[in-house]
Protein backbone atom coordinates (compact mmCIF):
# COMPACT_ATOMS: atom_id res chain seq x y z
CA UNK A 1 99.04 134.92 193.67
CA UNK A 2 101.71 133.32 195.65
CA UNK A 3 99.59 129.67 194.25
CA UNK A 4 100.24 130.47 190.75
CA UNK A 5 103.92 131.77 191.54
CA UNK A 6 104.62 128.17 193.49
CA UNK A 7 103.15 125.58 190.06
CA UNK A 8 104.63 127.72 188.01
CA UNK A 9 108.14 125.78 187.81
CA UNK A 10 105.81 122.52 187.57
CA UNK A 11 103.68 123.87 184.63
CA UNK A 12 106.82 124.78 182.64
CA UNK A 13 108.29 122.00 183.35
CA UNK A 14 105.32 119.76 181.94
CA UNK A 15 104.74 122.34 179.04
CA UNK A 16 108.76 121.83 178.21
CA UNK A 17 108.36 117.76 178.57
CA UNK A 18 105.38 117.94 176.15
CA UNK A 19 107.40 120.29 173.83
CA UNK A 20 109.95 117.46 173.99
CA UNK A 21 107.86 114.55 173.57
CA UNK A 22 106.12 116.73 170.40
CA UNK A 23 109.58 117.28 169.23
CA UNK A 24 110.05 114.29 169.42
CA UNK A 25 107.21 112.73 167.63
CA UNK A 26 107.37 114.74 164.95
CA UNK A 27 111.26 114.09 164.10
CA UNK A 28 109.78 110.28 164.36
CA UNK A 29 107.21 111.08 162.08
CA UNK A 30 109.66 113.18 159.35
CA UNK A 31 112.20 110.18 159.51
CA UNK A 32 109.75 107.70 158.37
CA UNK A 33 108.21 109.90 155.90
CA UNK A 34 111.49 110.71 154.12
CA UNK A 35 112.09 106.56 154.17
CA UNK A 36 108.44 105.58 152.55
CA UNK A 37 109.30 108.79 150.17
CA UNK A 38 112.70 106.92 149.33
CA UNK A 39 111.09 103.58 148.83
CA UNK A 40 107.93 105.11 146.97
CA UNK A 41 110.74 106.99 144.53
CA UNK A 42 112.67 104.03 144.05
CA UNK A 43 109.16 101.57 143.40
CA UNK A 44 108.50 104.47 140.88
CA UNK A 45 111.74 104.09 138.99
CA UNK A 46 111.49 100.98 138.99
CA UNK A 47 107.81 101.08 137.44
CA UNK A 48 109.60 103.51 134.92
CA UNK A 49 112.29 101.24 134.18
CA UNK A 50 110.15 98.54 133.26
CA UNK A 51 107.45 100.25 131.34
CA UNK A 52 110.29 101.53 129.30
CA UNK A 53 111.84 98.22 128.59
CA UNK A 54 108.25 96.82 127.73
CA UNK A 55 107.23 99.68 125.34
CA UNK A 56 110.80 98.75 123.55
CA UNK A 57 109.72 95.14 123.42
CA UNK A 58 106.15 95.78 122.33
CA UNK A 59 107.38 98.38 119.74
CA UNK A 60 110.04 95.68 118.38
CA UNK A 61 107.02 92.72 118.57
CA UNK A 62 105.11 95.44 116.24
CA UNK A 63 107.68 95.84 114.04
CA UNK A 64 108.40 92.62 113.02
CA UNK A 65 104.35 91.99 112.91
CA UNK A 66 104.31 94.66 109.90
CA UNK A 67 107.12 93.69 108.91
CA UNK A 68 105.92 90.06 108.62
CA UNK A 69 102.11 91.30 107.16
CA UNK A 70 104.16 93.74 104.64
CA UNK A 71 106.11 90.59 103.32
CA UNK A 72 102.70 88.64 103.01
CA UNK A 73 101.30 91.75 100.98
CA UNK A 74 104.18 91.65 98.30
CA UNK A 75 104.32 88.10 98.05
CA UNK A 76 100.40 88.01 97.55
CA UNK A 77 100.99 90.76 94.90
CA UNK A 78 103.27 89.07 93.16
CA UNK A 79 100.71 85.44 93.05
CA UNK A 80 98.14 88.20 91.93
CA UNK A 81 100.26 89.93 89.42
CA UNK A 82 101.15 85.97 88.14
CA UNK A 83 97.42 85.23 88.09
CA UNK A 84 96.53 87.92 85.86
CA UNK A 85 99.43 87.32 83.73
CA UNK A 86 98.28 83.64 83.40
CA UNK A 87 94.70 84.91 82.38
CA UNK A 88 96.21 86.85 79.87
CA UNK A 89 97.72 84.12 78.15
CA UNK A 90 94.70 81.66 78.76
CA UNK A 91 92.68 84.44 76.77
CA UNK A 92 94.96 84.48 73.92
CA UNK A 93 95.71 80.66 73.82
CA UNK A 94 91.24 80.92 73.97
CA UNK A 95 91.39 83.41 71.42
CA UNK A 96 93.00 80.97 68.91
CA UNK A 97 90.30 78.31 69.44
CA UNK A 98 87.47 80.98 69.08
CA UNK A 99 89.29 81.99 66.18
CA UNK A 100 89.35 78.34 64.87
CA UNK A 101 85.65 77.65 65.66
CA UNK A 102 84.66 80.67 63.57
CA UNK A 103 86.28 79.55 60.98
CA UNK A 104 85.38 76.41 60.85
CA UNK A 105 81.58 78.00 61.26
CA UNK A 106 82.64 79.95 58.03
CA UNK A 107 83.43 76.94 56.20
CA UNK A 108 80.33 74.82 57.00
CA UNK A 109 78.56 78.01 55.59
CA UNK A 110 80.81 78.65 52.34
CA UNK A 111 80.28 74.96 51.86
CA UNK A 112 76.39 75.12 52.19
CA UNK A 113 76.35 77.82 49.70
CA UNK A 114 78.02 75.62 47.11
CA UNK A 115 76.38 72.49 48.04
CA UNK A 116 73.58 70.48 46.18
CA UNK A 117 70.33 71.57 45.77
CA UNK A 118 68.87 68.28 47.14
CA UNK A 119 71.26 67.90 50.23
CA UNK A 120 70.78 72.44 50.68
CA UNK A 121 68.22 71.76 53.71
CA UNK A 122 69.89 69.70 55.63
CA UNK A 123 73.18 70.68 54.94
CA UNK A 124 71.81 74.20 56.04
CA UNK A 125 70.34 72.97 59.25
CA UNK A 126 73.61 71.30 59.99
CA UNK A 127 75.21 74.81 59.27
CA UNK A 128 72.91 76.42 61.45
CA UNK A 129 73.87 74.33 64.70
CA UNK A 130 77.53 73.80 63.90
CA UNK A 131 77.57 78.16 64.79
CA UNK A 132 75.55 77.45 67.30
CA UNK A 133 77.64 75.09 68.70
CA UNK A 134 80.42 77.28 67.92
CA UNK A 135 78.89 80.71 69.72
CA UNK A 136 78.30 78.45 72.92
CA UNK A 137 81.78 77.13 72.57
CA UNK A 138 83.07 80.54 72.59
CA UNK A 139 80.56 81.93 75.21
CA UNK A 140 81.99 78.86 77.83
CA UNK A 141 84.77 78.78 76.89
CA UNK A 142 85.08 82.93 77.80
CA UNK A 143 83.08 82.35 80.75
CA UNK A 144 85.28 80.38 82.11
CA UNK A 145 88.62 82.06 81.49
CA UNK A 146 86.67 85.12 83.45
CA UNK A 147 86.02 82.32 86.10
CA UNK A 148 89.38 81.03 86.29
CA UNK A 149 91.01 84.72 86.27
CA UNK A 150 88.58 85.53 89.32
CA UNK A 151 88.95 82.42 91.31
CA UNK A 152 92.78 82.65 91.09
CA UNK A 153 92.77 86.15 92.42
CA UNK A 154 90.37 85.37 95.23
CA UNK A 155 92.79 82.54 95.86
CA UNK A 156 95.59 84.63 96.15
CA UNK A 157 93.83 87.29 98.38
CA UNK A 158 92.86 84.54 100.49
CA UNK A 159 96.29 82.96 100.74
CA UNK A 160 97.90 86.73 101.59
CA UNK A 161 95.28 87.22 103.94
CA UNK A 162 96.07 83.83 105.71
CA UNK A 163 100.14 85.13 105.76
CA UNK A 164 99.04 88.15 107.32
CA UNK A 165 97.14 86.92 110.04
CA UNK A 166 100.17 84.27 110.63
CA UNK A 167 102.37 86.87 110.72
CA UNK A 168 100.39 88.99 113.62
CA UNK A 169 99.10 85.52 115.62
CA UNK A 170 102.76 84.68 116.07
């Protein structure tokens, strides 16, 4: 026993200079984990700071995108609203010629009816294709108000369309 009685002293005194170096170490190892920490909190504020200021400059972009394709909408309304007005009065200005070609169908035919017996055929052929003439008349003349009332509106779709995407691409 007298051995372990005469390292004692050096095995405490190695067990205390590990205890030292370990203490050590570890204060080492705390100090730069509390300065990464600080420089990881202060990267992630930073992040934070940054993502906020680009969600308020996206969000602002956005707005002024609607803003821009809500414009486009009303303005397109309006050139729709002003085609169908135009139709409108194409049909009633058309109207008035339909109205004059039947009546100038109704003439040919009250003046066959008092015509001469010898000019009755002929004058009642001519009759016959003057309506004729005058139902086609009416016919184009309807089918292409209905054309021109749909091509102006597909126009003006196209043309607020067109805005719209202007307004975003910007």
């Amino acid at each position: 026993m007298s051995i372990w009685l005469r390292i004692l002293p050096y095995i405490a005194a190695v067990a205390l200079v590990a205890g030292a170096l370990f203490g050590a170490y570890h204060h080492g190892v705390t100090v730069t984990d509390a300065k990464w920490q600080g420089e990881w909190n202060a990267r992630d504020a930073r992040d934070a700071t940054a993502k906020a200021a680009n969600e308020a400059s996206e969000r602002a972009k956005e707005q002024a995108r609607q803003l821009s394709v809500n414009k486009a909408i009303q303005d397109g309304q309006r050139s729709i609203d002003q085609a169908t007005a135009d139709a409108a009065a194409a049909r009633a200005s058309a109207d008035s010629l339909r109205g004059a070609a039947d009546s100038l169908a109704a003439r040919l035919a009250a003046s066959q009816a008092s015509g001469n017996s010898c000019t009755a055929a002929a004058s009642q052929a001519a009759t016959r294709a003057a309506m004729v003439l005058a139902d086609v008349l009416k016919r184009a003349d309807q089918r292409a108000g209905d054309l021109a009332e749909a091509a102006d509106q597909a126009r003006a779709r196209g043309l607020t369309c067109e805005r719209a995407y202007d307004g975003i691409a910007k």
